[in-house]
PDB file of N, CA and C in Angstrom:
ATOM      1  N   UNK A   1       0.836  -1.192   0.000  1.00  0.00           N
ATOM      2  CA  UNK A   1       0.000   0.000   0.000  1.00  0.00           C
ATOM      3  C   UNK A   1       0.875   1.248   0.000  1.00  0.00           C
ATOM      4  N   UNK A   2       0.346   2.294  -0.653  1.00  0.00           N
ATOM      5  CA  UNK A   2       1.305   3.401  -0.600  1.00  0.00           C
ATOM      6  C   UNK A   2       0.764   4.281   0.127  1.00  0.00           C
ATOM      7  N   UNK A   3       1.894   4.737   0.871  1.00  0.00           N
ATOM      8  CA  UNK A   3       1.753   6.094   1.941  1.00  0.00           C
ATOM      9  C   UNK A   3       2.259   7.412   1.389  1.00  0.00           C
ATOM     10  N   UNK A   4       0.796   8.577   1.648  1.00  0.00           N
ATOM     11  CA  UNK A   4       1.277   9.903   1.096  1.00  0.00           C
ATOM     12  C   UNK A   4       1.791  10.329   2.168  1.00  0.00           C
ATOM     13  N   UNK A   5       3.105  11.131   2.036  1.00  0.00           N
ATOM     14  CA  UNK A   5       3.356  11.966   3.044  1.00  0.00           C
ATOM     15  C   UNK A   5       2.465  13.563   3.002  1.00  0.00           C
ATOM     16  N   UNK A   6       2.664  14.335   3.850  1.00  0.00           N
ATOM     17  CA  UNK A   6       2.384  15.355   3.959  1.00  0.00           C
ATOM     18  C   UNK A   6       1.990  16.432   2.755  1.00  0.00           C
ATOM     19  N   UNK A   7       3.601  16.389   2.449  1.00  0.00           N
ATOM     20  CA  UNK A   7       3.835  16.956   0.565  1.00  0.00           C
ATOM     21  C   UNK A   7       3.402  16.572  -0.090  1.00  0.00           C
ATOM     22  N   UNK A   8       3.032  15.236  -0.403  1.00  0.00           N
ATOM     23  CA  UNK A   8       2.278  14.736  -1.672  1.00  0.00           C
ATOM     24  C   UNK A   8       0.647  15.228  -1.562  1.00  0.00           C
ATOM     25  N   UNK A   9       0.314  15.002   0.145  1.00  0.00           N
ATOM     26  CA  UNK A   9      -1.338  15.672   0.129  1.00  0.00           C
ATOM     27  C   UNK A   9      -1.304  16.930  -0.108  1.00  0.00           C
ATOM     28  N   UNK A  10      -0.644  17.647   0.070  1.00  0.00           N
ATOM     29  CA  UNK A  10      -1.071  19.173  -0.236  1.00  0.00           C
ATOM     30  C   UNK A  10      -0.466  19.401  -1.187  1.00  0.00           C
ATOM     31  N   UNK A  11       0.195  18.838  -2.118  1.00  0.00           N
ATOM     32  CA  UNK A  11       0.103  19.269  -3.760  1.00  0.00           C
ATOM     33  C   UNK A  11      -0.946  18.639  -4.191  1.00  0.00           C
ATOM     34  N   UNK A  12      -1.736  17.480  -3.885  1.00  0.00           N
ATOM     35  CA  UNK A  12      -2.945  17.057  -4.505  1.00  0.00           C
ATOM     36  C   UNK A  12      -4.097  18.193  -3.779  1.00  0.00           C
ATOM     37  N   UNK A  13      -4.400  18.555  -2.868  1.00  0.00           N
ATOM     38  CA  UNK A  13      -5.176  19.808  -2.485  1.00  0.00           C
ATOM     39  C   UNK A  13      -5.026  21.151  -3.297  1.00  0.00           C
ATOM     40  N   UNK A  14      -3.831  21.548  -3.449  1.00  0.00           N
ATOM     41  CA  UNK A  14      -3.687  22.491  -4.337  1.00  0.00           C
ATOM     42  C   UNK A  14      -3.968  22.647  -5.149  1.00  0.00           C
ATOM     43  N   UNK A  15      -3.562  21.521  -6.472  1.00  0.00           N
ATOM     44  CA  UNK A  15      -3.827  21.183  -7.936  1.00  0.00           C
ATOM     45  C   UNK A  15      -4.896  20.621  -8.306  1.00  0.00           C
ATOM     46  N   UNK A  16      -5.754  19.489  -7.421  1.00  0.00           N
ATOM     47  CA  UNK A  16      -6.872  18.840  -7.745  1.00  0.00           C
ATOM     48  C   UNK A  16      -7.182  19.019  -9.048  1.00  0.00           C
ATOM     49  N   UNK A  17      -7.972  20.508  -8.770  1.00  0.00           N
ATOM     50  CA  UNK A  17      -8.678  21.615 -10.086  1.00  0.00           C
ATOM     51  C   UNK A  17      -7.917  21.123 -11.319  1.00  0.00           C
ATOM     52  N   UNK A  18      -7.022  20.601 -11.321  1.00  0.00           N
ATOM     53  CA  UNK A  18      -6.348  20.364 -12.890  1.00  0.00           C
ATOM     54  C   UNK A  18      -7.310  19.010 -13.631  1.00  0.00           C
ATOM     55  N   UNK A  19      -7.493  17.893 -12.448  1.00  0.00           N
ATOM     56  CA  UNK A  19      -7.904  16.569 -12.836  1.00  0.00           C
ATOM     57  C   UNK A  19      -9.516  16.459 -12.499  1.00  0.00           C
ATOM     58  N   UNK A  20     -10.041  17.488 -11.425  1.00  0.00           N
ATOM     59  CA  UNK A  20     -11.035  17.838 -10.983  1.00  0.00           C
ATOM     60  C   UNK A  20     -11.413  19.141 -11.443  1.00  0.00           C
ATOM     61  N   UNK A  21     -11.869  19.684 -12.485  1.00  0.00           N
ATOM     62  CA  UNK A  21     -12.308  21.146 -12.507  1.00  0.00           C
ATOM     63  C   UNK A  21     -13.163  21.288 -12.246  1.00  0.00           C
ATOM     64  N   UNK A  22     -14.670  20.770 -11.664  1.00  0.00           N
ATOM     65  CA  UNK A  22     -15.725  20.948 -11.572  1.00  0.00           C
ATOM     66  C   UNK A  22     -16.255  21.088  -9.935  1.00  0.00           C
ATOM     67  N   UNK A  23     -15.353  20.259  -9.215  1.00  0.00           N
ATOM     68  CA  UNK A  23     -15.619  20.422  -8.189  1.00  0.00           C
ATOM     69  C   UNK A  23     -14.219  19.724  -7.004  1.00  0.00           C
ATOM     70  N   UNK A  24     -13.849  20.239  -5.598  1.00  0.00           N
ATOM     71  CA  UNK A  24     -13.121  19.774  -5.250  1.00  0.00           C
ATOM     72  C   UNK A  24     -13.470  18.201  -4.565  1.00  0.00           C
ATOM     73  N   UNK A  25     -12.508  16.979  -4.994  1.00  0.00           N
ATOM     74  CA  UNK A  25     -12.982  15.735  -4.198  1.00  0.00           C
ATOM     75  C   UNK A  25     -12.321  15.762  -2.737  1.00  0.00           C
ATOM     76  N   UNK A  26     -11.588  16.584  -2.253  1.00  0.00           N
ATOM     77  CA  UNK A  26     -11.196  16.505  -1.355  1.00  0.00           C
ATOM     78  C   UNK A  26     -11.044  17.861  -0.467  1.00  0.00           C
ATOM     79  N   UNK A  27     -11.551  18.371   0.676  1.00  0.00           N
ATOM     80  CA  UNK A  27     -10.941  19.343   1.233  1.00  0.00           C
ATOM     81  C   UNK A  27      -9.968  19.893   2.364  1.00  0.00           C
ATOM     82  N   UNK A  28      -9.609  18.639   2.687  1.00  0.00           N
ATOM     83  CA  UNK A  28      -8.671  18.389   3.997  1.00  0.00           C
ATOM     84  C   UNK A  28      -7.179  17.156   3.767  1.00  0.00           C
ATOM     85  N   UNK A  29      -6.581  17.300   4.405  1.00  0.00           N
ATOM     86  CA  UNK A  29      -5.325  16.607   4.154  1.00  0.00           C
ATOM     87  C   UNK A  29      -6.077  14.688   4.597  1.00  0.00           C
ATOM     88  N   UNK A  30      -6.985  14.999   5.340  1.00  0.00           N
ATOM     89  CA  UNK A  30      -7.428  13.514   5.440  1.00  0.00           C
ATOM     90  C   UNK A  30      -8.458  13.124   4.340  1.00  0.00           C
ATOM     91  N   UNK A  31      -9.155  13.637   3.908  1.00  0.00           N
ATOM     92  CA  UNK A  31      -9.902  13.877   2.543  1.00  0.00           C
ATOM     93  C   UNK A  31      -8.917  13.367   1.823  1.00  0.00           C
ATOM     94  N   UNK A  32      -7.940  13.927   1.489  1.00  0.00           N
ATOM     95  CA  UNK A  32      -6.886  13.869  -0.099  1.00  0.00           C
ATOM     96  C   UNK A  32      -6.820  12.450   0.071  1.00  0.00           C
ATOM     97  N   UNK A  33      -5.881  12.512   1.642  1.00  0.00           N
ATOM     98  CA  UNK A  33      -5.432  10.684   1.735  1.00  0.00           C
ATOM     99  C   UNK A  33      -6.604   9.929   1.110  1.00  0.00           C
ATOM    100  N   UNK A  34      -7.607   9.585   1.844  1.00  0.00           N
ATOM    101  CA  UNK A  34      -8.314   8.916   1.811  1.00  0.00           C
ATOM    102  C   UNK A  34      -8.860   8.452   0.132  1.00  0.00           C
ATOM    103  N   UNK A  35      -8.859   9.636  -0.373  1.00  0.00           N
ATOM    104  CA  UNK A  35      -9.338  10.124  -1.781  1.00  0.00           C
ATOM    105  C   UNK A  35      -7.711   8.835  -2.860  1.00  0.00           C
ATOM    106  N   UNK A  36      -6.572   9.563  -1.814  1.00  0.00           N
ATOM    107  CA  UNK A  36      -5.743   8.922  -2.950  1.00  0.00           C
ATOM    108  C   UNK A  36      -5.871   7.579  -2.733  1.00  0.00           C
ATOM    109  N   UNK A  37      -6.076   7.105  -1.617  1.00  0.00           N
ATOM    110  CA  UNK A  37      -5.628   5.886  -1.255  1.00  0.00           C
ATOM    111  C   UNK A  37      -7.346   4.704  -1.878  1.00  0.00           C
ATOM    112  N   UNK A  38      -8.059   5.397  -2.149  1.00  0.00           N
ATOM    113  CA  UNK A  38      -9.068   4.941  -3.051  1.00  0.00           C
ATOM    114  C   UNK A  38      -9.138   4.589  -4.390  1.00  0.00           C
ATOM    115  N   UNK A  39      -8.525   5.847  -5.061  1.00  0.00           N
ATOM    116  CA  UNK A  39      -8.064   5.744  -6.778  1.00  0.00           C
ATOM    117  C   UNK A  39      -6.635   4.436  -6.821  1.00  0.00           C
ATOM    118  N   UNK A  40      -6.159   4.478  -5.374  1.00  0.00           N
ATOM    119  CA  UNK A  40      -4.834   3.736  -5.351  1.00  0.00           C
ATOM    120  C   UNK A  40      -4.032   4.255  -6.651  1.00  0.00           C
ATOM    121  N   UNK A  41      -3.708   6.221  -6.022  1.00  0.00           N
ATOM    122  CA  UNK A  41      -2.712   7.046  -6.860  1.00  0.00           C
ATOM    123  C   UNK A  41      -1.086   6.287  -6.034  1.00  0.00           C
ATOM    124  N   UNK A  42      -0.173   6.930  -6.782  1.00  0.00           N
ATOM    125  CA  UNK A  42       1.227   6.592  -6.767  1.00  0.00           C
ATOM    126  C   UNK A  42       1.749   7.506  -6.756  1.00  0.00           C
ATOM    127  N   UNK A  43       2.980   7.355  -6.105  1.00  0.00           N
ATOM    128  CA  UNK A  43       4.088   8.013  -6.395  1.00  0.00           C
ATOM    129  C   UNK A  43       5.471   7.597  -6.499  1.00  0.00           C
ATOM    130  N   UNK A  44       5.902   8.458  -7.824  1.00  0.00           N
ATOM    131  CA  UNK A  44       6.815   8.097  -8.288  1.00  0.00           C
ATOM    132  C   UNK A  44       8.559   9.258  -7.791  1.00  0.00           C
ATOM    133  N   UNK A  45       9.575   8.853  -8.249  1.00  0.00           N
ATOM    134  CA  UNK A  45      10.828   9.335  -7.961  1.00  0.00           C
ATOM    135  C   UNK A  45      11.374  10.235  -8.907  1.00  0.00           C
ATOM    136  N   UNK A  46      10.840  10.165 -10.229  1.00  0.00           N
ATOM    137  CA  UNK A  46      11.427  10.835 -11.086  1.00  0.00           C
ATOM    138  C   UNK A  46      10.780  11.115 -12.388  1.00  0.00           C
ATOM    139  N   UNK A  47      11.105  11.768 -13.480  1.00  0.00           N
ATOM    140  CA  UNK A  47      10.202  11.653 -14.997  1.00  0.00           C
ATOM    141  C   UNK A  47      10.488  10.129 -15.363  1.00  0.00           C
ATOM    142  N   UNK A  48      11.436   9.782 -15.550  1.00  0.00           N
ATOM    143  CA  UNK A  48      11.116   8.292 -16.286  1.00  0.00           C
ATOM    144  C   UNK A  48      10.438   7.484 -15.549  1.00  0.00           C
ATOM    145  N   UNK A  49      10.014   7.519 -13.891  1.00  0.00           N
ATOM    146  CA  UNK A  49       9.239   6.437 -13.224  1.00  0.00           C
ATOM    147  C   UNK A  49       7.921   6.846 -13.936  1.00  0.00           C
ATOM    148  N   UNK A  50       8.208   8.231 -14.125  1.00  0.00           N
ATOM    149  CA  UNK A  50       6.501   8.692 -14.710  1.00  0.00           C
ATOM    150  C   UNK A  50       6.297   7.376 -16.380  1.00  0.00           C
ATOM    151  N   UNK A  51       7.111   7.813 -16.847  1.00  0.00           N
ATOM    152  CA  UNK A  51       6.728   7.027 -18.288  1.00  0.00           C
ATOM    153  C   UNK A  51       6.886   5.632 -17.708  1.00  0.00           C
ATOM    154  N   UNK A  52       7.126   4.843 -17.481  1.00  0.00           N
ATOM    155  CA  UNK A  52       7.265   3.173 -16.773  1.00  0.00           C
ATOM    156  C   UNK A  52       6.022   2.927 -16.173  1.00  0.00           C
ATOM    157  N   UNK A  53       5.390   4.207 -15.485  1.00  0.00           N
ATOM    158  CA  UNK A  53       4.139   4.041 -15.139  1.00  0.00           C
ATOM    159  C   UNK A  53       3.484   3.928 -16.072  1.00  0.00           C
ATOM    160  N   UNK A  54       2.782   4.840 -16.608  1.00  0.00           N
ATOM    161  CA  UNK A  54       2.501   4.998 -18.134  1.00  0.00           C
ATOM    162  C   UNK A  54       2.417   3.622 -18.906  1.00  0.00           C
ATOM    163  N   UNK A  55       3.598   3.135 -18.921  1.00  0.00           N
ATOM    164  CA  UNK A  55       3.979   1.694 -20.048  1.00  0.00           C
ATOM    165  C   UNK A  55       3.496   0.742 -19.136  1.00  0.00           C
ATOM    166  N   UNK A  56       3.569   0.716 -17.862  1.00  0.00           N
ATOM    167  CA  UNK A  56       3.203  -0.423 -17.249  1.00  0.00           C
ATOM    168  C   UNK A  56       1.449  -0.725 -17.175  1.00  0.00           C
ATOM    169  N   UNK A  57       0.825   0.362 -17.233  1.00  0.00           N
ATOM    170  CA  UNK A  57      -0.777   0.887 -16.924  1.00  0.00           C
ATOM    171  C   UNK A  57      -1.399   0.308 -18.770  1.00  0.00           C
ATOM    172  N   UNK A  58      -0.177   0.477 -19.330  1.00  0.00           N
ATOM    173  CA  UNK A  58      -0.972  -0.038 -21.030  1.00  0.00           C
ATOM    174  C   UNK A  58      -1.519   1.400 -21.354  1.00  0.00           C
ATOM    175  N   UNK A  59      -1.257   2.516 -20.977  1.00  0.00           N
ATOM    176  CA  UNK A  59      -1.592   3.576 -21.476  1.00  0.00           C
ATOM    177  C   UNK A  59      -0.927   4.912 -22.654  1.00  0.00           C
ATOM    178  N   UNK A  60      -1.897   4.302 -23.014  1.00  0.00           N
ATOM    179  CA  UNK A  60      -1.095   4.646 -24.780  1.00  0.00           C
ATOM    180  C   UNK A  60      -0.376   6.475 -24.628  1.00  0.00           C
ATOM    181  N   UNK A  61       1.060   6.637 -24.857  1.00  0.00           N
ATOM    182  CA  UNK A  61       1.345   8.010 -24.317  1.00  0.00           C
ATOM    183  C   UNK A  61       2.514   7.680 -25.577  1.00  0.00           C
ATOM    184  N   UNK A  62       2.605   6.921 -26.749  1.00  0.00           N
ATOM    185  CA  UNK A  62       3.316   7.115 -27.664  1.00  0.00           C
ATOM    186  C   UNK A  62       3.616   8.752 -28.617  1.00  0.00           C
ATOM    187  N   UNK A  63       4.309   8.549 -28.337  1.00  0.00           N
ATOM    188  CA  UNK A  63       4.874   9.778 -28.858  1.00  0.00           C
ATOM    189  C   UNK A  63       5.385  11.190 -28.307  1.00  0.00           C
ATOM    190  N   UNK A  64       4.539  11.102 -27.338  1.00  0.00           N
ATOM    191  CA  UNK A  64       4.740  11.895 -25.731  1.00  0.00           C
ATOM    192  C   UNK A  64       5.880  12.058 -25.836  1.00  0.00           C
ATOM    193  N   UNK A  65       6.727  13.411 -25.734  1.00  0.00           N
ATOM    194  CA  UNK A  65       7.869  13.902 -25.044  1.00  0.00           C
ATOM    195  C   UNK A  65       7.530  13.421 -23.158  1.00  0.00           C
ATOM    196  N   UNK A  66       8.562  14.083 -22.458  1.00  0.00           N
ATOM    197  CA  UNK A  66       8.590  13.695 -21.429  1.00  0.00           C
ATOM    198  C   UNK A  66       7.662  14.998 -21.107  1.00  0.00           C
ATOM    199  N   UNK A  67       8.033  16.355 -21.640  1.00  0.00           N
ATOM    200  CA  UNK A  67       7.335  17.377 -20.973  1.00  0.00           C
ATOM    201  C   UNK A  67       5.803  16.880 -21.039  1.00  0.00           C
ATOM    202  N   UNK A  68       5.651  16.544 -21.886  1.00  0.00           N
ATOM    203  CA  UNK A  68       3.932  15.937 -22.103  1.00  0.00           C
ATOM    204  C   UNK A  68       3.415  15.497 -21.151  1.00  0.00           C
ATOM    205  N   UNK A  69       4.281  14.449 -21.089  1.00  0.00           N
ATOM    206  CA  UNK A  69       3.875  13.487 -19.956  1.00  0.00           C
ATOM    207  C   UNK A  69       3.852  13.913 -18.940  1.00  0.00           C
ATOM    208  N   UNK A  70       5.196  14.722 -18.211  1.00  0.00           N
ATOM    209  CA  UNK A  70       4.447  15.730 -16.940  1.00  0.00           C
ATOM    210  C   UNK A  70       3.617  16.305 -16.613  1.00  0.00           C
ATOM    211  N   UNK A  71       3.052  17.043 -17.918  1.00  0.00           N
ATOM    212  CA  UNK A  71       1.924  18.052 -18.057  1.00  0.00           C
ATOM    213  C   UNK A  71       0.183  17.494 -18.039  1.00  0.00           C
ATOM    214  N   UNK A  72       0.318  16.167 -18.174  1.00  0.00           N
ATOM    215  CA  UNK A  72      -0.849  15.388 -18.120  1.00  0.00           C
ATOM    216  C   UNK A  72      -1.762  15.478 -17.058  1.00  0.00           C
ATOM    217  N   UNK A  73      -3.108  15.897 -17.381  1.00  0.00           N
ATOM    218  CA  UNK A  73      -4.012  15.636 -16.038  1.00  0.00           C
ATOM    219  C   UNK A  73      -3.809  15.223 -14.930  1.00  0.00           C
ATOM    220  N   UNK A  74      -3.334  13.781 -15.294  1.00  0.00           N
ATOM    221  CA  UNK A  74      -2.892  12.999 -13.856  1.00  0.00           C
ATOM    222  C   UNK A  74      -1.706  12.962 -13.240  1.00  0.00           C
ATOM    223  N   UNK A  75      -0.957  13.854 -13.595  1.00  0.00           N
ATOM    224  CA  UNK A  75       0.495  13.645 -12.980  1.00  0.00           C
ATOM    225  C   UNK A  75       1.015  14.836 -12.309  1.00  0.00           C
ATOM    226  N   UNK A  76       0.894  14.728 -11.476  1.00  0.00           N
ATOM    227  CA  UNK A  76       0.908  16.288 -10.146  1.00  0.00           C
ATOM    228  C   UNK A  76       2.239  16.234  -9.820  1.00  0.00           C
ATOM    229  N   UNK A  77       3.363  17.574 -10.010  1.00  0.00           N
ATOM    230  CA  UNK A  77       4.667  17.578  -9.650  1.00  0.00           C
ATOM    231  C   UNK A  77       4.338  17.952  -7.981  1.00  0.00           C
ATOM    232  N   UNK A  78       5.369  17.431  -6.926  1.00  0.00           N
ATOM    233  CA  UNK A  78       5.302  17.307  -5.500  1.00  0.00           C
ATOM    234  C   UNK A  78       6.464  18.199  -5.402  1.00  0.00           C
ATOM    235  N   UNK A  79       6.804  18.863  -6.545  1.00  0.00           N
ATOM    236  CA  UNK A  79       7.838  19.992  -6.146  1.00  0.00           C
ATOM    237  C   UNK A  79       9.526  19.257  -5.399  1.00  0.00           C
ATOM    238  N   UNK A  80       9.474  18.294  -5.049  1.00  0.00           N
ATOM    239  CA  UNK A  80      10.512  17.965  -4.604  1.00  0.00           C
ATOM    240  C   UNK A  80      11.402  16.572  -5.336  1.00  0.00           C
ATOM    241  N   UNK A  81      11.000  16.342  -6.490  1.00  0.00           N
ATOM    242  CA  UNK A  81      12.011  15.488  -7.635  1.00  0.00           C
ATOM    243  C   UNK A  81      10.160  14.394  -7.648  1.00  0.00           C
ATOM    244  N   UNK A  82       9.606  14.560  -6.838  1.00  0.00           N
ATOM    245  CA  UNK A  82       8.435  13.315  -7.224  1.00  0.00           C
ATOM    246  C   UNK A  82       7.386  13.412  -7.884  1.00  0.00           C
ATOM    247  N   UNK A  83       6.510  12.994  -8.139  1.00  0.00           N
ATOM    248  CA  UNK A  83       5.501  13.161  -9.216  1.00  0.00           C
ATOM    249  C   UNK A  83       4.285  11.914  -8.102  1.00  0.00           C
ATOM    250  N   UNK A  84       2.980  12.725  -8.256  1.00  0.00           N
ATOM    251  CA  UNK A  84       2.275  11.962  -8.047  1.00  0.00           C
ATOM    252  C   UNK A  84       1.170  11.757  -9.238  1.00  0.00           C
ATOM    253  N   UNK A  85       1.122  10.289  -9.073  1.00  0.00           N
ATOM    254  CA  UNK A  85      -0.199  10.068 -10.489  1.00  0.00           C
ATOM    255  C   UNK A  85      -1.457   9.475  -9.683  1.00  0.00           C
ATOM    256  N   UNK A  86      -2.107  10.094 -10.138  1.00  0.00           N
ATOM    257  CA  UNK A  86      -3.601   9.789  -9.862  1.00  0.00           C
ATOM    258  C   UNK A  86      -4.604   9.344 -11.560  1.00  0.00           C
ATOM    259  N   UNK A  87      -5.167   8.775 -11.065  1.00  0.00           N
ATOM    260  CA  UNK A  87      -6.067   8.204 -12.318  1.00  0.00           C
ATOM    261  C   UNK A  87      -7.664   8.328 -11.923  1.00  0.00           C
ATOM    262  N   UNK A  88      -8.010   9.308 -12.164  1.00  0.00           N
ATOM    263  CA  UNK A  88      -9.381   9.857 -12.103  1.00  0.00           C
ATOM    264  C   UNK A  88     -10.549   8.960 -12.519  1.00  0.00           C
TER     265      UNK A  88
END
């Protein structure tokens, strides 16, 4: 099971609105958890864990630069080298 730390919930509080524009699913740091630990989001270490994710999920991202792939709905930078993916 994966554990968010602190940082990973409040960049998913912050950003939501990117993968959520309509409404927030979460409004508290126990909200987010709970929220991530439902979608069973991830986190990863770096851009290429991002694409491995990607390839491993069968999700077609051919052709994708890497910036792409950062920039994707589901892939929230944690500001500190990690990336969290969520799958809406």
């Amino acid at each position: 099971m994966q554990v968010y730390d602190e940082a990973v919930l409040q960049c998913f509080l912050e950003n939501q609105g990117k993968l959520f524009p309509e409404e927030d699913v979460a409004s508290s740091l126990e909200e987010a958890e709970a929220f991530l630990e439902e979608c069973m989001a991830v986190v990863v270490d770096s851009p290429e864990e991002v694409r491995e994710y990607f390839d491993e999920e069968g999700i077609d991202m051919d052709g994708a630069d890497m910036e792409e792939l950062l920039e994707a709905d589901e892939v929230f930078d944690v500001g500190d080298g990690r990336y969290l993916i969520v799958e809406g």
